[in-house]
N, C-alpha and C. Protein backbone atom coordinates (compact mmCIF):
# COMPACT_ATOMS: atom_id res chain seq x y z
N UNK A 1 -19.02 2.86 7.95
CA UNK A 1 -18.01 3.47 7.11
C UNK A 1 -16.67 3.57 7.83
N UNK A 2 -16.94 3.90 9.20
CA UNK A 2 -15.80 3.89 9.51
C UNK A 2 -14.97 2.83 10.05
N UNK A 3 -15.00 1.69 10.11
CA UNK A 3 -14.77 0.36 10.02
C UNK A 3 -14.34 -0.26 8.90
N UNK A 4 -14.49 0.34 7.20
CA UNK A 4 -14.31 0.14 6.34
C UNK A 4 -12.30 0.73 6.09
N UNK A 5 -12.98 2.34 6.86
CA UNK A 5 -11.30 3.19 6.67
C UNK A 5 -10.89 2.34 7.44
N UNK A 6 -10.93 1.97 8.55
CA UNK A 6 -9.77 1.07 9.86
C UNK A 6 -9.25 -0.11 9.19
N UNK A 7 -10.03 -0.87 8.55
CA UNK A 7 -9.36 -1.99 7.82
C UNK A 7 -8.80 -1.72 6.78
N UNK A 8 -8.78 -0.40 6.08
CA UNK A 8 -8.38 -0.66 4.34
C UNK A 8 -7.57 0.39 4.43
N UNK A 9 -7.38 1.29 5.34
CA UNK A 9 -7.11 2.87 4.48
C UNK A 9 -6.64 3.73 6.37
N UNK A 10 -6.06 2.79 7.48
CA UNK A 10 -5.70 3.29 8.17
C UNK A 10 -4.71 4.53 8.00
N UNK A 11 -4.11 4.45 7.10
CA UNK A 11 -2.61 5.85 7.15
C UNK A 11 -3.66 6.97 6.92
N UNK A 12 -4.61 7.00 6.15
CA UNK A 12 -5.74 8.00 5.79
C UNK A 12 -5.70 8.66 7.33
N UNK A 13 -5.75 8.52 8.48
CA UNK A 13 -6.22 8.67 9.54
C UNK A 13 -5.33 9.48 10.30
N UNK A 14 -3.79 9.82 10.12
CA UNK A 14 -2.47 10.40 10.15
C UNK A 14 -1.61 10.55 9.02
N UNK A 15 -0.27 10.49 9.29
CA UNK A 15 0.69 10.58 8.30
C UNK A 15 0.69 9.41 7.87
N UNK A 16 1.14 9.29 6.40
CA UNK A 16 1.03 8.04 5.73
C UNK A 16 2.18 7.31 5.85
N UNK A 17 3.52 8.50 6.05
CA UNK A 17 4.64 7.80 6.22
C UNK A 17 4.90 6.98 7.52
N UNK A 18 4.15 7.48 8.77
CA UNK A 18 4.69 7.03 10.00
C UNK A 18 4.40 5.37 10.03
N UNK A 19 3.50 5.17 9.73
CA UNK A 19 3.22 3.20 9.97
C UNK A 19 4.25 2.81 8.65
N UNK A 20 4.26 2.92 7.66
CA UNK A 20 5.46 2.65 6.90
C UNK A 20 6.68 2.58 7.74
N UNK A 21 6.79 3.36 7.80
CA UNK A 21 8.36 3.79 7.95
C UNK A 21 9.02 2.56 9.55
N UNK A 22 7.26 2.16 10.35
CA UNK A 22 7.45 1.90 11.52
C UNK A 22 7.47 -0.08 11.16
N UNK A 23 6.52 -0.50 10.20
CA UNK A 23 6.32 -1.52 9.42
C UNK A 23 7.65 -2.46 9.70
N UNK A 24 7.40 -3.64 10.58
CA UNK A 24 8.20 -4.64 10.67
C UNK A 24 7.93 -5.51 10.59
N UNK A 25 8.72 -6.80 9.75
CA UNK A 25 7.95 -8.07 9.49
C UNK A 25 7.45 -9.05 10.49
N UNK A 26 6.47 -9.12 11.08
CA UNK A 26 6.00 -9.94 11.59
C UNK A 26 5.84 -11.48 11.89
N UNK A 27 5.32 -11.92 10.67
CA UNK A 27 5.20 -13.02 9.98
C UNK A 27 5.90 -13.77 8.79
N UNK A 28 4.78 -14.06 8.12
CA UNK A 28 5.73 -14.10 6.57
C UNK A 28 6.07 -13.40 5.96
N UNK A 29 6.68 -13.48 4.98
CA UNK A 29 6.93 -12.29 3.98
C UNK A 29 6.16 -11.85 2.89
N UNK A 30 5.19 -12.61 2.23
CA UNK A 30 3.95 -12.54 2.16
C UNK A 30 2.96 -11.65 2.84
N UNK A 31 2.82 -11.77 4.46
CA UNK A 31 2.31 -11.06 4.63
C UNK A 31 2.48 -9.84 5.04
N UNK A 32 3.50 -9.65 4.73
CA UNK A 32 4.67 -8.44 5.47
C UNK A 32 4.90 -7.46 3.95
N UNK A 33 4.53 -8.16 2.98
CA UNK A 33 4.40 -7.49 1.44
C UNK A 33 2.66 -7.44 1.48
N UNK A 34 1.65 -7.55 1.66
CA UNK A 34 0.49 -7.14 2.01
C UNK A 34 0.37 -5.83 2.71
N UNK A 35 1.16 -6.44 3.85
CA UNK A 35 0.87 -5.24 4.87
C UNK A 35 1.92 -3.38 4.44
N UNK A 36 2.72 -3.61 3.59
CA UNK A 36 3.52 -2.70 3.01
C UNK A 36 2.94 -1.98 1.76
N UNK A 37 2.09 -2.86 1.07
CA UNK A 37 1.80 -2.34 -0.30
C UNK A 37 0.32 -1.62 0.40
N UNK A 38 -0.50 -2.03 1.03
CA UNK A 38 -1.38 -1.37 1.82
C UNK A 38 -0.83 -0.07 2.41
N UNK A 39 0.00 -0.03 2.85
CA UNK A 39 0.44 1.54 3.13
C UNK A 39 1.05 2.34 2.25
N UNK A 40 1.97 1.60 1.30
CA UNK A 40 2.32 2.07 0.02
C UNK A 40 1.58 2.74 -1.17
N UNK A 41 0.03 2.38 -0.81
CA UNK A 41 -1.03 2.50 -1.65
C UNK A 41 -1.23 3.70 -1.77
N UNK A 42 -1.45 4.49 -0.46
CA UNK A 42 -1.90 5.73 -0.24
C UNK A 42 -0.72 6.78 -0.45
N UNK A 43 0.59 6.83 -0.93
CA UNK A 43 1.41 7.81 -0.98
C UNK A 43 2.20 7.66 -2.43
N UNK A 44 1.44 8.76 -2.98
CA UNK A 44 2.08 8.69 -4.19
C UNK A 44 3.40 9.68 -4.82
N UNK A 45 3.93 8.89 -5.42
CA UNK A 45 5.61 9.60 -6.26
C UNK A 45 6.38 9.22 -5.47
N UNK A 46 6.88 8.39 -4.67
CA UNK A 46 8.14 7.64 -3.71
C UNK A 46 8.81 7.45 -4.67
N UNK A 47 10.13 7.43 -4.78
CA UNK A 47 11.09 6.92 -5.92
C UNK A 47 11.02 5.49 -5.59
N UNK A 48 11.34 4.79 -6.39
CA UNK A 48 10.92 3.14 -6.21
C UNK A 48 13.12 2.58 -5.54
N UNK A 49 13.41 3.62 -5.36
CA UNK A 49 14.89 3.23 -4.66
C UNK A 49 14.40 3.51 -3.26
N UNK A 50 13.87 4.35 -2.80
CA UNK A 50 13.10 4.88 -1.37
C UNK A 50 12.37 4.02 -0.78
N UNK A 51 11.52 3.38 -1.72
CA UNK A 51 10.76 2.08 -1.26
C UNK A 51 11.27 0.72 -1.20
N UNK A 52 12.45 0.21 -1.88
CA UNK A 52 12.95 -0.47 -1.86
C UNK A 52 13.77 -0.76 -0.46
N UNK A 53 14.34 0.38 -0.04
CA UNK A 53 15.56 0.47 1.21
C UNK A 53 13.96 0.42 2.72
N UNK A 54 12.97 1.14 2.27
CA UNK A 54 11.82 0.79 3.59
C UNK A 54 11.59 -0.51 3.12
N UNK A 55 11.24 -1.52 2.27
CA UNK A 55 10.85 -2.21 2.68
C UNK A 55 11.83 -3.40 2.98
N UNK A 56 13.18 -3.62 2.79
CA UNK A 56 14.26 -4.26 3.20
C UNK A 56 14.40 -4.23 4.65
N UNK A 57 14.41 -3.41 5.12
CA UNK A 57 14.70 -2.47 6.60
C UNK A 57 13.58 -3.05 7.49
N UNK A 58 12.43 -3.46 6.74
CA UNK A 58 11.19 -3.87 7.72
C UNK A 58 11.33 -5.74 7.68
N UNK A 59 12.21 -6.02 6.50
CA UNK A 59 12.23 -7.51 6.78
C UNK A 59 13.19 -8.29 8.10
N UNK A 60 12.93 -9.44 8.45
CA UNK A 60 13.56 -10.15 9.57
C UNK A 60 15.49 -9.52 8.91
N UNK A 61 16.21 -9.67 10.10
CA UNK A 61 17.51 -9.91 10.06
C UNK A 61 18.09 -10.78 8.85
N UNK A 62 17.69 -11.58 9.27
CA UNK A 62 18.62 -12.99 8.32
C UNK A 62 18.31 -12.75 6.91
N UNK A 63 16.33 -12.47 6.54
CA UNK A 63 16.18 -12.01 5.45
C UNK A 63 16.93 -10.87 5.17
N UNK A 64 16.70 -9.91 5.68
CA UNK A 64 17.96 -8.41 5.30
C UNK A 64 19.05 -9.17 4.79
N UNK A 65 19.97 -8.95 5.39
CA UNK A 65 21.94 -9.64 5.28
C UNK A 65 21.27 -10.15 3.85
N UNK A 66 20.55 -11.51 3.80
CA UNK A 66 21.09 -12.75 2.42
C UNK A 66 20.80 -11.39 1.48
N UNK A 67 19.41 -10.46 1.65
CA UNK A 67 19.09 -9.91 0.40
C UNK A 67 20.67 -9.09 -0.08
N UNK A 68 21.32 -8.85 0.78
CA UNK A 68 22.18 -7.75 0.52
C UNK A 68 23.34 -8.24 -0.67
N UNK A 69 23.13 -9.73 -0.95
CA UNK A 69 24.14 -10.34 -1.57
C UNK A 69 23.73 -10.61 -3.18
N UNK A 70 22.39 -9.97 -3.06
CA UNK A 70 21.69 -10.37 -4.30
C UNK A 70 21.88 -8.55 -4.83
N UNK A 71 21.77 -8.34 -6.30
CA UNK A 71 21.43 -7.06 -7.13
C UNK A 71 20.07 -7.45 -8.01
N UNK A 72 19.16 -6.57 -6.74
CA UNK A 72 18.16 -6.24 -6.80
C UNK A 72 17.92 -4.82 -7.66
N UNK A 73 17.16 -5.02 -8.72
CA UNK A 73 16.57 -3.59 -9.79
C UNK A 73 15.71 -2.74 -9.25
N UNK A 74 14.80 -3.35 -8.85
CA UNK A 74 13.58 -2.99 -8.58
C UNK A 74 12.54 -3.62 -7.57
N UNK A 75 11.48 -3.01 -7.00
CA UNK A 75 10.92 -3.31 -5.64
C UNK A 75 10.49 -4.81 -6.13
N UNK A 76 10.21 -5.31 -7.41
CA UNK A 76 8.85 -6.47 -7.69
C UNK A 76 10.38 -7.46 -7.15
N UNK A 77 11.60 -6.77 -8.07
CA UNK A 77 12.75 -8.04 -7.97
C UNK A 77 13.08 -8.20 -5.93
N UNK A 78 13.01 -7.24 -5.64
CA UNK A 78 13.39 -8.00 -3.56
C UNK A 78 12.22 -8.42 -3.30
N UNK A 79 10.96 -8.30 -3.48
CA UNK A 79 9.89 -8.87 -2.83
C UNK A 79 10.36 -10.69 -3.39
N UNK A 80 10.70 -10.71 -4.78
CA UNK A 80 10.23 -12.00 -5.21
C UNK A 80 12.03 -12.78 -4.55
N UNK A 81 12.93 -12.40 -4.25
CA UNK A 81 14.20 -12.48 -3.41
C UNK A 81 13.90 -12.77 -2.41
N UNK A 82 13.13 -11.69 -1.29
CA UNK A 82 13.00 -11.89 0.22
C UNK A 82 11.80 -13.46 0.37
N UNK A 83 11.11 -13.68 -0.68
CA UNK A 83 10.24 -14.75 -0.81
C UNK A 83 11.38 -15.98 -0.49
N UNK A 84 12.11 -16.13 -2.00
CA UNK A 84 12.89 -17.00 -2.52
C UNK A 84 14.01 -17.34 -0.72
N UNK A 85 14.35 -16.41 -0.32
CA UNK A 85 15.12 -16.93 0.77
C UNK A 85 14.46 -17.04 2.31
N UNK A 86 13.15 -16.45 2.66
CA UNK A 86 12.72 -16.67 3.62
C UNK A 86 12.62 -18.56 3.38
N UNK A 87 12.10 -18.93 1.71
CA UNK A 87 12.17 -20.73 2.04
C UNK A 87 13.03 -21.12 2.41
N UNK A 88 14.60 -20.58 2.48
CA UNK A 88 15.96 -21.20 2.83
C UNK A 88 16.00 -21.11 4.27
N UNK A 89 15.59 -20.33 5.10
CA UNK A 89 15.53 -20.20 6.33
C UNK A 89 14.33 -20.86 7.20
């Protein structure tokens, strides 16, 4: 069981905000939107403007800046943005 929480449900284990908040893109952006909505999972009522600015903040540099040139609504519209320009880079 407890091998189950470590892979699925780590924030369960502390604050939910701290690995969020700490969440930097790694890899792709793909998997960097995996690894966000997994922590996102467990904390509910965030205003979706709150989540938007964490998860910008955790993408690469270059991704940040281009997103900033785009008007983004909503979290689904920068995920499918930070996609669209990580191919340009």
């Amino acid at each position: 069981m407890n091998a189950l929480i470590q892979r699925f449900q780590p924030v369960l284990m502390g604050d939910p905000f701290e690995p969020l908040l700490a969440l930097k893109q790694d890899n792709s952006v793909s998997e960097f939107i995996t690894q966000f909505e997994r922590f996102t999972g467990v904390i509910k009522g965030l205003n979706e403007q709150y989540l938007m600015k964490i998860f910008s903040n955790g993408l690469w540099e270059e991704i940040r800046a281009e997103l900033k040139l785009y008007k983004t609504t909503n979290l689904s519209e920068i995920m499918s943005e930070a996609h669209a320009i990580e191919g340009k880079i």
